[in-house]
C-alpha atoms as a PDB file:
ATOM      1  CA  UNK A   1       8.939 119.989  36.955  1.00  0.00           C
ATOM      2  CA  UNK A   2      10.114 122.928  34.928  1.00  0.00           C
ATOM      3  CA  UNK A   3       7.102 125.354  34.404  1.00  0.00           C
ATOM      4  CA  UNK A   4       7.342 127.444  30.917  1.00  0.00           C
ATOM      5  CA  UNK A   5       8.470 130.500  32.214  1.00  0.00           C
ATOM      6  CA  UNK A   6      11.613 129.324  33.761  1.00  0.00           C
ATOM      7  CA  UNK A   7      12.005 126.906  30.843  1.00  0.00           C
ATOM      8  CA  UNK A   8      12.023 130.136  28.731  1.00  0.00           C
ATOM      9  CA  UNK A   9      14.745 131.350  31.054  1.00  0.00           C
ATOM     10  CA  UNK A  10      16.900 128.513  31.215  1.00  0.00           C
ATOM     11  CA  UNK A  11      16.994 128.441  27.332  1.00  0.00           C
ATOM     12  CA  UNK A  12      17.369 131.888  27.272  1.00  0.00           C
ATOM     13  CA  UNK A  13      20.486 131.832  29.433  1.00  0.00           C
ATOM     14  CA  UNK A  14      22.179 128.722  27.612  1.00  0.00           C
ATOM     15  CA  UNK A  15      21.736 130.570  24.109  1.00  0.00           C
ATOM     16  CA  UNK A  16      23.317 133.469  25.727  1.00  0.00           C
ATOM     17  CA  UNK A  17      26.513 130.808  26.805  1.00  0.00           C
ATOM     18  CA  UNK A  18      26.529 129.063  23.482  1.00  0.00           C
ATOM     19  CA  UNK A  19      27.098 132.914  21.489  1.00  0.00           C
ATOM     20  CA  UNK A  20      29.941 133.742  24.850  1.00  0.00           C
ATOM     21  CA  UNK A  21      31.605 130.195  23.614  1.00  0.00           C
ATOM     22  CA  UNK A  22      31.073 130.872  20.026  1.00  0.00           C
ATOM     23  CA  UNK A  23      32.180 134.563  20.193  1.00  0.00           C
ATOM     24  CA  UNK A  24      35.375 133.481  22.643  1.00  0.00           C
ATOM     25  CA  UNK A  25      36.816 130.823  20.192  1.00  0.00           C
ATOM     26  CA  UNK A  26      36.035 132.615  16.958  1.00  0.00           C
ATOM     27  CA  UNK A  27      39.099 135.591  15.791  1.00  0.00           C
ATOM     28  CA  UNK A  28      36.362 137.634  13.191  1.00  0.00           C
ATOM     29  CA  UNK A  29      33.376 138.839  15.139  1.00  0.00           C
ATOM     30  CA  UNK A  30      30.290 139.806  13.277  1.00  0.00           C
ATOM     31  CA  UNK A  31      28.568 142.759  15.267  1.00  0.00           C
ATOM     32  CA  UNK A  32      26.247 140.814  17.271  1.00  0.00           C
ATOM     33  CA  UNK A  33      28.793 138.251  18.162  1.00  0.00           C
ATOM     34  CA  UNK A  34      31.037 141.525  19.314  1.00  0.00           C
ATOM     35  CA  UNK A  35      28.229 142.908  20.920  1.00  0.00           C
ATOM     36  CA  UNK A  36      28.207 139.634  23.340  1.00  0.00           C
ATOM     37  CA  UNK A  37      31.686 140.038  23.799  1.00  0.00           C
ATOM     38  CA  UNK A  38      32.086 143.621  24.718  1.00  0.00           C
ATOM     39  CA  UNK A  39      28.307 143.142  26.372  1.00  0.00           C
ATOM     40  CA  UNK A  40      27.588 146.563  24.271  1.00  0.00           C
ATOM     41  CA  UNK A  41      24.759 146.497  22.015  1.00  0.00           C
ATOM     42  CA  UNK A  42      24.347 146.519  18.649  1.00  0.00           C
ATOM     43  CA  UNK A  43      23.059 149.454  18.165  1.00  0.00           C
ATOM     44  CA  UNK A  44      25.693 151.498  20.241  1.00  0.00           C
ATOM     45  CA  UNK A  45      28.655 149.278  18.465  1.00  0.00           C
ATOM     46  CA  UNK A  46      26.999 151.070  15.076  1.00  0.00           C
ATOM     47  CA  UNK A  47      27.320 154.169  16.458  1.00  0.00           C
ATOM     48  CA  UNK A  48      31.006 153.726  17.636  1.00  0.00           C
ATOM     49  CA  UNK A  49      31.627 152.530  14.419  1.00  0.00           C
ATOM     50  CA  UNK A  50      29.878 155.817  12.710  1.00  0.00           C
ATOM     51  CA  UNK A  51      32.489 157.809  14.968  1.00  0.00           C
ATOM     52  CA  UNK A  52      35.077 155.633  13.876  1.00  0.00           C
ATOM     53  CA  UNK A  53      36.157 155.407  17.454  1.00  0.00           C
ATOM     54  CA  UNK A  54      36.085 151.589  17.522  1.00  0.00           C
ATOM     55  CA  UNK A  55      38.537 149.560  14.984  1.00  0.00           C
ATOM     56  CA  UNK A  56      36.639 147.398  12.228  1.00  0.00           C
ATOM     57  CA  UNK A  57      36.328 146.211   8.639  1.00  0.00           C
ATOM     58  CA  UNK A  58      33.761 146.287   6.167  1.00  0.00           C
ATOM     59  CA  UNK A  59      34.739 144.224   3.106  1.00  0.00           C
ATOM     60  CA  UNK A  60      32.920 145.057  -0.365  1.00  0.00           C
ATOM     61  CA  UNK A  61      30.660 147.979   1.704  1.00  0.00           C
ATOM     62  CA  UNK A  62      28.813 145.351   2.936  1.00  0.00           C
ATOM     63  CA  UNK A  63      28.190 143.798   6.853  1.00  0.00           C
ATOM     64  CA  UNK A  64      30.602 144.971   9.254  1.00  0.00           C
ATOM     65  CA  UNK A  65      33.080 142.881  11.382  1.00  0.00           C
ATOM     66  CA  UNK A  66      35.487 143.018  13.990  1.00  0.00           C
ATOM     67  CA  UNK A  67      39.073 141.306  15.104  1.00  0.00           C
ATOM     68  CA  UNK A  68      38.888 139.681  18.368  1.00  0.00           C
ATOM     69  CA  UNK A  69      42.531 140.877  19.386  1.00  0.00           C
ATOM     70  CA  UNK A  70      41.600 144.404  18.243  1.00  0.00           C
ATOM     71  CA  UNK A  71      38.634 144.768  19.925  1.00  0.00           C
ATOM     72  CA  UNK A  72      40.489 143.371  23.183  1.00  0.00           C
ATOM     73  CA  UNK A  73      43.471 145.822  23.317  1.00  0.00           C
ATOM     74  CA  UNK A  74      40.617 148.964  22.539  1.00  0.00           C
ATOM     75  CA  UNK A  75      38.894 147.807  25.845  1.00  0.00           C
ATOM     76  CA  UNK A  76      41.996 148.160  27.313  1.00  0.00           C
ATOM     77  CA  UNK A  77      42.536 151.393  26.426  1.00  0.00           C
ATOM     78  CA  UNK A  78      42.625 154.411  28.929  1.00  0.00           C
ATOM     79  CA  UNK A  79      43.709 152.198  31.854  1.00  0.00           C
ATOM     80  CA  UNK A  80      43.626 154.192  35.371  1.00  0.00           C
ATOM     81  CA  UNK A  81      46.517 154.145  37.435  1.00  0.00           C
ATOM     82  CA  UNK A  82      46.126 152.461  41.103  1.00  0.00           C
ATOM     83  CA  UNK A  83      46.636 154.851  44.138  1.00  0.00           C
ATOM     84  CA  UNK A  84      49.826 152.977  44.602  1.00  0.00           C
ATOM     85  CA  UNK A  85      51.315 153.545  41.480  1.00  0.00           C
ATOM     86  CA  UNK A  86      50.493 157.422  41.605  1.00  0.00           C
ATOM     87  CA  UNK A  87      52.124 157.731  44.756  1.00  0.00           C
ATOM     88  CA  UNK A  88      55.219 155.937  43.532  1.00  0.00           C
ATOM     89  CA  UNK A  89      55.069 157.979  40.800  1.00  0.00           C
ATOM     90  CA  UNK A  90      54.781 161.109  42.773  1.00  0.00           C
ATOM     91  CA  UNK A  91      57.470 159.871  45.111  1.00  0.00           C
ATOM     92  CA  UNK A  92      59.772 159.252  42.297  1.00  0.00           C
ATOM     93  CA  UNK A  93      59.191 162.822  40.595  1.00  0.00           C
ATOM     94  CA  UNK A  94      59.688 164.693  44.055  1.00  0.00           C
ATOM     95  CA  UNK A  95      63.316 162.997  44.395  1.00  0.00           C
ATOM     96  CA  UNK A  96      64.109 163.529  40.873  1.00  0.00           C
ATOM     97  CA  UNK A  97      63.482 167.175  40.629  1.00  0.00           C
ATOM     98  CA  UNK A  98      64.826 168.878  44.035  1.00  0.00           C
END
């Protein structure tokens, strides 16, 4: 038997996968669905927005949204180079400019 607080869990954790499904299939994002799929919060996705660092639309002034695909390629953003690919690179510019 199931006592109440790890029924509480268990629902907890299967709301959480129902707004990852929801969030994963939809292409508009309202801010909390964003929020589950960056796993920022709400309140620091209204601050990004404030900065205008993070791409979204607010139609008529009102709530604000995202675009799935936009949101994706901004996570993606700043991408590190690997140890191997600095080397190479590093290789490549000390044969090019003896």
């Amino acid at each position: 038997m199931i006592d109440n607080d790890n029924y509480q869990i268990l629902t907890a954790q299967i709301d959480g996968l129902k707004k990852l499904i929801i969030a994963g299939t939809k292409e508009v994002l309202s801010i909390e669905e964003c929020a589950t799929f960056t796993s920022l919060s709400v309140a620091h996705l209204y601050r990004l927005t404030s900065q205008r660092a993070i791409p979204f639309y607010k139609p008529m002034g009102g709530k604000i949204y995202f675009k799935k695909s936009e949101i994706e390629n901004w996570l993606l953003q700043g991408r590190q180079a690997t140890d191997s690919e600095i080397k190479s690179q590093a290789t490549t510019y000390c044969v090019t400019h003896k």
